[in-house]
Protein backbone atom coordinates (compact mmCIF):
# COMPACT_ATOMS: atom_id res chain seq x y z
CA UNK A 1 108.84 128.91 103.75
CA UNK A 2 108.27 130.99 100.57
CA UNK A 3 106.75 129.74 97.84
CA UNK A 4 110.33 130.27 95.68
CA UNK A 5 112.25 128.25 98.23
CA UNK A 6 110.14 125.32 97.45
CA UNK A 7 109.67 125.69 94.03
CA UNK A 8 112.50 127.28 92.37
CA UNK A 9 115.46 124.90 90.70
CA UNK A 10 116.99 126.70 88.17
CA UNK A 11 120.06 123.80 87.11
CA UNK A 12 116.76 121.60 86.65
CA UNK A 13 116.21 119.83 83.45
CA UNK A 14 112.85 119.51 82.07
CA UNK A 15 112.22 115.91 83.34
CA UNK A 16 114.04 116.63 86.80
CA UNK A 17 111.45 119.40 87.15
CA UNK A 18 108.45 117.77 85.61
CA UNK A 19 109.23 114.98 88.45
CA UNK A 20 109.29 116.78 91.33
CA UNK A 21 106.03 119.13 90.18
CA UNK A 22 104.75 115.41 89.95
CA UNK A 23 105.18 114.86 93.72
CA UNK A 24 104.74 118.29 94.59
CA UNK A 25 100.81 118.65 93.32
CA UNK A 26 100.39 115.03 94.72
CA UNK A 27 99.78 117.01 98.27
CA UNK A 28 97.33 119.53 96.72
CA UNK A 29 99.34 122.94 95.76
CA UNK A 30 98.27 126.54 97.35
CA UNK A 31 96.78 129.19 94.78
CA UNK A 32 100.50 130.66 94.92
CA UNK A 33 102.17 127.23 93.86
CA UNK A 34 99.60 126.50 91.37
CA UNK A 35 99.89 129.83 90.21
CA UNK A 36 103.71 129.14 89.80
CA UNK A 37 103.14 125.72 87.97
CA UNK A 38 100.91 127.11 85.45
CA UNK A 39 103.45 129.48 84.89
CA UNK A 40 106.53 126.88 84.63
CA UNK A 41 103.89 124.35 82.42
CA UNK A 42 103.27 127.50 79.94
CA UNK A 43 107.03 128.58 79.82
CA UNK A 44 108.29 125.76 77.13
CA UNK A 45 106.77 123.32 75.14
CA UNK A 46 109.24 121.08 76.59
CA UNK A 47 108.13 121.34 80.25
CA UNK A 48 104.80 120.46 79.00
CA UNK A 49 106.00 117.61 77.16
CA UNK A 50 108.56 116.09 80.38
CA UNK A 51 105.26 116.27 82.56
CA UNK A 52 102.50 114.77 80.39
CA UNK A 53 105.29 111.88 79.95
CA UNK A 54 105.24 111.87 83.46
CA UNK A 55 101.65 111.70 84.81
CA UNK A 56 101.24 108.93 82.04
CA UNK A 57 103.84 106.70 83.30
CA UNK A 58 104.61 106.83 86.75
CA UNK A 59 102.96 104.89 89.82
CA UNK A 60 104.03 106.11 92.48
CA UNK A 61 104.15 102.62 94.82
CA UNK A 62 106.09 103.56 98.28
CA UNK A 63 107.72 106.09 100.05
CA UNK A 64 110.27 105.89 102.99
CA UNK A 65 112.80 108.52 104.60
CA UNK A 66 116.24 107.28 105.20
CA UNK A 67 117.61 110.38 106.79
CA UNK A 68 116.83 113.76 106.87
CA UNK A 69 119.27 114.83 103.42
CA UNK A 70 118.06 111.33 101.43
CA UNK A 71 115.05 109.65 100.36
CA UNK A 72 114.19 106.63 98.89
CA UNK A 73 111.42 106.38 96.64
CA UNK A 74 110.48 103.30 94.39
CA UNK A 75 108.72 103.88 91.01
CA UNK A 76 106.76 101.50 88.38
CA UNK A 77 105.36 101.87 85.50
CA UNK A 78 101.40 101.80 85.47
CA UNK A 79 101.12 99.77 81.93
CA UNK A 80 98.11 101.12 80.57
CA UNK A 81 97.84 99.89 77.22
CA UNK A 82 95.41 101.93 74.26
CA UNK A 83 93.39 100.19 71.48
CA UNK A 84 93.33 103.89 69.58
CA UNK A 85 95.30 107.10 68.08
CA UNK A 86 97.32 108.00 71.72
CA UNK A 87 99.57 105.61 73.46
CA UNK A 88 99.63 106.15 76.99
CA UNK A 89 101.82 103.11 77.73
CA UNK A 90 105.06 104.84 76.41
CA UNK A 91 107.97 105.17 78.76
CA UNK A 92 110.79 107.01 79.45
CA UNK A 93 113.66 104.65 78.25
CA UNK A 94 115.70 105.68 81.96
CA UNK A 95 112.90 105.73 84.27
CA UNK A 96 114.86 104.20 86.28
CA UNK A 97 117.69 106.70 86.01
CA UNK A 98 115.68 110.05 86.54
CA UNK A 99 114.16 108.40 89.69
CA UNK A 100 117.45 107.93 90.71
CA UNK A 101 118.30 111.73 90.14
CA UNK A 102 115.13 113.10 91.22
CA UNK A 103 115.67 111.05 94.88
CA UNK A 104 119.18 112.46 95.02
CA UNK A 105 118.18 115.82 94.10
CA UNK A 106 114.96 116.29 96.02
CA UNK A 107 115.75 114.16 98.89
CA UNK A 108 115.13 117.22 101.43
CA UNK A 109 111.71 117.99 100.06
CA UNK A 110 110.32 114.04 101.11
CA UNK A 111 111.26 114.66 104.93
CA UNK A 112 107.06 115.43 104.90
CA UNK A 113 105.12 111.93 103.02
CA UNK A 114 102.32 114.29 102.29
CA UNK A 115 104.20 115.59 99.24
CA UNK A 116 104.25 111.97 97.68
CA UNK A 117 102.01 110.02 99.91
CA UNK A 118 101.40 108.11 102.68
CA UNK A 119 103.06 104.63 103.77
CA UNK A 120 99.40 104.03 104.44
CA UNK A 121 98.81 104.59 100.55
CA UNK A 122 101.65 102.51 99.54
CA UNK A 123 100.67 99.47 101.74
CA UNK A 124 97.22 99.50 100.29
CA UNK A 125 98.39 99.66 96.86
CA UNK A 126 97.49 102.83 95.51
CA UNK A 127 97.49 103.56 91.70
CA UNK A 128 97.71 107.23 90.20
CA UNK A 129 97.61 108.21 87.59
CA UNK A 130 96.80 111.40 85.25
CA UNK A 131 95.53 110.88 81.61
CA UNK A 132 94.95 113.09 78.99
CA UNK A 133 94.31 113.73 75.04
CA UNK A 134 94.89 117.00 72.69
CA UNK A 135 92.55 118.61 70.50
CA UNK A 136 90.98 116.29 68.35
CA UNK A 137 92.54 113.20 70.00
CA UNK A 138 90.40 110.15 71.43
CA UNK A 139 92.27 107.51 73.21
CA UNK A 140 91.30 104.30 74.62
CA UNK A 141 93.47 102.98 78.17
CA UNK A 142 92.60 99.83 79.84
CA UNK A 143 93.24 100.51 83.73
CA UNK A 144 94.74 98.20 86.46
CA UNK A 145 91.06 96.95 87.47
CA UNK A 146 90.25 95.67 84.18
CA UNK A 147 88.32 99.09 83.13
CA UNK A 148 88.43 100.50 80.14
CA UNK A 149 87.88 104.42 79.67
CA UNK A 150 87.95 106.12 76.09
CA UNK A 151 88.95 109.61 76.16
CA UNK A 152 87.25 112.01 74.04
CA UNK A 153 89.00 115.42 72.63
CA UNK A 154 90.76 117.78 75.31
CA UNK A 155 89.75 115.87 78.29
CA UNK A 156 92.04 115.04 81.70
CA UNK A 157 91.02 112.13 83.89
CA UNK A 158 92.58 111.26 87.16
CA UNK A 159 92.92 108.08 88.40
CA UNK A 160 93.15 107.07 92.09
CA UNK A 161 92.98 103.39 92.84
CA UNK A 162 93.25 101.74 96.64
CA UNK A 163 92.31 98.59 98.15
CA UNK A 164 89.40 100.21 99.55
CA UNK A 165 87.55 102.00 96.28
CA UNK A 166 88.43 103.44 93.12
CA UNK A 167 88.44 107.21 92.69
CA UNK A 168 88.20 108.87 89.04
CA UNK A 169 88.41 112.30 89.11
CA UNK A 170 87.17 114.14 85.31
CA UNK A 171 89.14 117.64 85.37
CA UNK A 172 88.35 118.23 81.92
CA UNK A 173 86.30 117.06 78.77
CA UNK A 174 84.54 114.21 78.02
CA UNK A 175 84.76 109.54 79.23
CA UNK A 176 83.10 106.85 78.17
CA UNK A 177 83.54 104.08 80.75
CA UNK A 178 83.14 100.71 80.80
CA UNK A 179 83.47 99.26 84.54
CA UNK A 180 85.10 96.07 85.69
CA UNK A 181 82.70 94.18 88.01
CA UNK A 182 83.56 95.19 91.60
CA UNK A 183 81.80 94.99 94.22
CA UNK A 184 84.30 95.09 96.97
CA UNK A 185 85.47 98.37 95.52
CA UNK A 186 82.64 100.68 94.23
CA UNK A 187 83.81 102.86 91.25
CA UNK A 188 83.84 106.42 91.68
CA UNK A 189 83.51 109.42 89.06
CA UNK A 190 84.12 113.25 90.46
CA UNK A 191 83.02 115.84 87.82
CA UNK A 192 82.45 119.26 89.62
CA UNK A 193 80.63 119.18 92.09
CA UNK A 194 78.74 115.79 91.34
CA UNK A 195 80.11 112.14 91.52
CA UNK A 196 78.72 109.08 89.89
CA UNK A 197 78.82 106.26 91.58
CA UNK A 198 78.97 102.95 90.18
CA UNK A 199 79.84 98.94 90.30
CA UNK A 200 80.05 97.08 87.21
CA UNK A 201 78.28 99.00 84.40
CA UNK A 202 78.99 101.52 80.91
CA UNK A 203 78.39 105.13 81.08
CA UNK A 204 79.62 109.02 79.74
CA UNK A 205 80.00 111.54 81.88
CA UNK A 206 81.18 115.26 80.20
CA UNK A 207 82.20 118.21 82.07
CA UNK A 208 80.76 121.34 80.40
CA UNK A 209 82.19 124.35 82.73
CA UNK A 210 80.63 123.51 85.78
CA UNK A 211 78.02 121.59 84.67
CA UNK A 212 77.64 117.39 84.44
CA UNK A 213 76.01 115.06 82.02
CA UNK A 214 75.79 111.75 82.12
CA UNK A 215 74.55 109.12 79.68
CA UNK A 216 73.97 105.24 80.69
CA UNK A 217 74.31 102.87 78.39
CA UNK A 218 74.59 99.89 80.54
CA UNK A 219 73.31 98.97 83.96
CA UNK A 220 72.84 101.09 86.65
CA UNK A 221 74.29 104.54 88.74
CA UNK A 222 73.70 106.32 91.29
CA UNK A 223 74.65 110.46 90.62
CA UNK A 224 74.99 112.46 94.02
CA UNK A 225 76.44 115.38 95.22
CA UNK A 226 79.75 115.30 96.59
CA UNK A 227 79.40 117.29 99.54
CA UNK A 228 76.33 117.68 101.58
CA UNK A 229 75.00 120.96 99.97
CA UNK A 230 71.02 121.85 100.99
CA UNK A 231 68.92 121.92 97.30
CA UNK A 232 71.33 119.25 95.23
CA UNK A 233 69.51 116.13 95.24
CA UNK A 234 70.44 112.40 94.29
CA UNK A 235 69.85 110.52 91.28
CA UNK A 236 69.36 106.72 90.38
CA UNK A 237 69.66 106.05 86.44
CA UNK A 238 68.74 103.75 84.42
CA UNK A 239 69.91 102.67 80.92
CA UNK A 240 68.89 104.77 78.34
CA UNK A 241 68.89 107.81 80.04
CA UNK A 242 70.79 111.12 80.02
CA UNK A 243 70.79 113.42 83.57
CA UNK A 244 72.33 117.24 83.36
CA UNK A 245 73.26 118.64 86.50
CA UNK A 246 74.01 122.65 87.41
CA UNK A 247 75.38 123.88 90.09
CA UNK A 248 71.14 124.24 90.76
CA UNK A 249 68.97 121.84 89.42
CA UNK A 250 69.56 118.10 88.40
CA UNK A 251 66.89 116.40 85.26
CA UNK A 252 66.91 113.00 84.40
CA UNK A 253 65.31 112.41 81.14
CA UNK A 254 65.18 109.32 78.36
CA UNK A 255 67.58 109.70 75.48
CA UNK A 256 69.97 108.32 72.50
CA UNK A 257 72.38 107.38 74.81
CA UNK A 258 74.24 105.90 71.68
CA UNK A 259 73.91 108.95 69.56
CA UNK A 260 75.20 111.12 72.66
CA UNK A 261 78.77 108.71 72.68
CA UNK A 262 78.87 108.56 69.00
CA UNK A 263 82.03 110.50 69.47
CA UNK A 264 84.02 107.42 70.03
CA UNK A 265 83.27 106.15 66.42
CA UNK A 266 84.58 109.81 65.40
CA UNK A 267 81.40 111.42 64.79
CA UNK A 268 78.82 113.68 66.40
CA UNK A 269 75.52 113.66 65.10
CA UNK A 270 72.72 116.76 65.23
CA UNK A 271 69.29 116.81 65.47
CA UNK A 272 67.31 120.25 64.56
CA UNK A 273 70.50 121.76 66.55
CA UNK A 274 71.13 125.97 66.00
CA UNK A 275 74.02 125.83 63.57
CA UNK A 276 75.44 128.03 66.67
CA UNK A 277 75.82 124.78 69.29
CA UNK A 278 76.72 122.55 65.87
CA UNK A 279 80.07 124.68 65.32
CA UNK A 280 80.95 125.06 68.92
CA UNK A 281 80.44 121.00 69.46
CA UNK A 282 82.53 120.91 65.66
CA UNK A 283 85.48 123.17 67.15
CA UNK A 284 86.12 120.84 69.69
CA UNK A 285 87.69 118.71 67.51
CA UNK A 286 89.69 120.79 65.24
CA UNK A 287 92.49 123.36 65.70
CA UNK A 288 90.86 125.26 62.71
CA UNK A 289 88.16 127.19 64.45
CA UNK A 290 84.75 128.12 62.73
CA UNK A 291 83.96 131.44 63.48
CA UNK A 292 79.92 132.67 62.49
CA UNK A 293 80.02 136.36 61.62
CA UNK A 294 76.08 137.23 61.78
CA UNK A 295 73.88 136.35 64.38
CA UNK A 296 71.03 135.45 61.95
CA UNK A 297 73.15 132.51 60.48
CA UNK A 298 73.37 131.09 64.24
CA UNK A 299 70.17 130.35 64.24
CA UNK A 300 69.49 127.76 61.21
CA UNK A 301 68.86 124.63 62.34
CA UNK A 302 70.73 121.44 60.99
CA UNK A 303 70.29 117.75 61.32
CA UNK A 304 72.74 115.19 60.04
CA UNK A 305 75.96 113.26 61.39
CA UNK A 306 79.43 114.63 60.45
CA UNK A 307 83.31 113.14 61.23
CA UNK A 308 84.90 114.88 64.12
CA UNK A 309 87.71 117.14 63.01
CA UNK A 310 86.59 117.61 59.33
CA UNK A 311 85.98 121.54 59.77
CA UNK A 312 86.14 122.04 55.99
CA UNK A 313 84.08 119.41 55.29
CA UNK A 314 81.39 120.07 57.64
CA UNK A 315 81.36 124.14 56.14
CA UNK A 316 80.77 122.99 53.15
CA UNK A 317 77.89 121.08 53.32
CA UNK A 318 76.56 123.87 55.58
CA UNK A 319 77.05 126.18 52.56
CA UNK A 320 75.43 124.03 50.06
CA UNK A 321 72.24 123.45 52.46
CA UNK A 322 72.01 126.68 53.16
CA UNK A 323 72.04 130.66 51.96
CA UNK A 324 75.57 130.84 53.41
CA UNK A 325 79.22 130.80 52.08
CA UNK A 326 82.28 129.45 53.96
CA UNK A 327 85.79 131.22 53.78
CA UNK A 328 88.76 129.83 54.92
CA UNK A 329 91.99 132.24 55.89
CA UNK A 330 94.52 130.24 57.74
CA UNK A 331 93.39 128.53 60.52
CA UNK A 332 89.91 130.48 60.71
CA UNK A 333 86.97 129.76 58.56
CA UNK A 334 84.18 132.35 58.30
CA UNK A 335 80.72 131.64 58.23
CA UNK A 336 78.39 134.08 56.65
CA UNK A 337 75.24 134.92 54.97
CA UNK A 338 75.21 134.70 51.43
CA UNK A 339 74.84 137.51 48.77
C-alpha cells in the first residue's frame, strides 16, 4: 500500500486528521510517513494546534474490531493537572464527539491493533501520553502514578505507563522529575541512547543533541545504555552529582545540582561561563535571539544569575559590565564590541 493511500484525507478537518496521525504514529511511522507528517504538522498552524490538543488529552484505553468496515475504540481523558504557566489538563469540549467521527471515519485503518495498540495494552492499563512546552514555557503535570515532572522550555516528553513499568521517553529539551515510590514498577527515562533508571527519587535529565545529562537531587539512579553497545558503560549516582554522557564516553562528577535545575524558579545562573554558552543557554528562553557579531566578545567570561526570557535585560547588564554595546532591531539583538 502506498504511503498516500494511508495517509491522504483531503475532506479531513484539522482534529479528524490530528486524530488519526495520533493512532497512526502510535505503531512507529516509516521515514516516508514521518516524512509526510512533518509535512502535514508544518502546513497550518491549525494542524499543529488540533494535534498538540490531542497528544495532551487522549488515553487511549482499548481497542476492539467489530467488523472489517467499523471499529470501536473507547477514549478518556488522562487528567493531568499543572501547578504552572501551561495547562495540560484542557479538553476538547466534544471529545466524545470526534471519537465518534474519527471511529466512523477510520474504521478500515483499525482492522491491524498495531496502529492503536494491543488488547494486551489495554488489559494492562496502559497510559500515553505526549507532553510538551513552547519557547520560553515551563510547565508542571502531575502523572497517573503520583509523579510529578516540570517541563523546562521547548522540551517533549512521552509517557508510557503499564502494569508492568513505567516508560518516559525525553524527545526533546529539558525534566525535572520527582518519582512516586514504586517498587513494583521501576521508573524509566529514555534520552538518546541512554536511559535512567529509577524507583522513588528527584532528578534532571536534558537532551543536548545527542548527548545526556543528568543531575540527582534526591536518592539514587542507575544510568545505562539502552542497547547493549561494546564501550558505553553503566552508571550508579548519587545525590549531588551531575553525569554527561556522549555517544562515547560517560563522567560522573560532584556538582550544584540545585544551581543546574534553577530553571524551574525561572532562572539560570553562570559561573565564569564564555559569554558565548551564556547567550546560547539565554536564547532558549526567548523568541528574541541574541546574536554576537565578533568572535573576541564570545569569549568574556560572566558570572551572575539572570530571569529566563529577559533577553533585553540580560544585554544590558552585559553592556554595562563590559566594553560592549547591545542593539536591538526587531526580534534580533546584536552584541558587539564597543567603540
Amino acid at each position: 500500500m502506498s504511503v498516500e493511500s494511508v495517509i491522504q484525507f483531503p475532506s479531513e478537518t484539522p482534529a479528524e486528521a490530528a486524530a488519526r496521525w495520533f493512532a497512526l504514529r502510535r505503531r512507529r511511522l516509516d521515514c516516508a510517513e514521518e516524512q509526510a507528517f512533518a509535512d502535514w504538522l508544518e502546513a497550518d498552524p491549525a494542524h499543529r494546534h488540533a494535534y498538540e490538543d490531542v497528544t495532551r488529552s487522549w488515553d487511549i484505553a482499548a481497542f476492539a474490531a467489530t467488523d472489517p468496515n467499523v471499529a470501536a475504540m473507547r477514549t478518556e481523558a488522562l487528567m493531568v493537572r499543572p501547578t504552572k504557566q501551561r495547562d495540560f489538563s484542557h479538553l476538547w469540549g466534544a471529545v466524545a464527539t470526534l471519537a465518534l467521527v474519527f471511529v466512523i471515519t477510520l474504521g478500515f485503518a483499525f482492522t491491524d491493533p498495531g496502529l492503536i495498540g494491543s488488547a494486551g495494552d489495554a488489559a494492562m492499563g496502559r497510559d500515553h501520553l505526549v507532553l510538551r512546552t513552547g519557547v520560553g514555557e515551563r510547565a508542571t503535570a502531575t502523572l497517573a502514578d503520583g509523579s510529578t515532572v516540570i517541563l523546562n522550555t521547548s522540551s517533549v516528553l512521552e509517557v508510557n505507563f503499564s502494569s508492568a513499568r513505567r516508560d518516559i521517553r525525553l524527545v526533546a529539551g529539558q525534566v525535572l522529575f520527582k518519582v512516586a515510590h514504586d517498587t513494583a514498577r521501576p521508573f524509566i527515562v529514555a534520552a538518546a541512547d541512554r536511559q535512567v533508571i529509577a524507583v522513588g527519587t528527584e532528578f534532571e535529565v536534558k537532551l543536548c543533541g545527542e548527548n545526556v545529562r543528568v543531575a540527582l537531587l534526591h536518592g539514587k539512579i542507575r544510568v545505562e545504555p539502552i542497547a547493549a553497545t561494546a564501550g558505553l558503560k553503566t552508571a550508579v549516582m548519587a545525590p549531588g552529582q551531575e553525569l554527561v554522557a556522549t555517544h562515547a564516553a560517560l563522567v560522573v562528577k560532584p556538582a550544584d545540582v540545585e544551581e543546574l535545575v534553577s530553571w524551574r524558579d525561572g532562572r539560570v545562573r553562570f559561573d565564569n561561563t564564555p559569554l558565548a554558552d551564556a547567550v546560547a543557554e539565554m536564547n532558549r528562553y526567548s523568541k528574541t535571539r541574541i546574536v554576537i557579531e565578533d568572535p573576541a566578545v564570545s569569549k568574556i567570561r560572566i558570572t551572575g544569575a539572570f530571569r529566563t526570557g529577559q533577553s533585553r535585560s540580560f544585554t544590558e547588564t552585559v553592556s554595562e559590565a563590559f566594553p560592549v554595546k547591545a542593539e536591538q532591531s526587531g526580534d534580533v539583538i546584536r552584541i558587539q564590541r564597543r567603540s
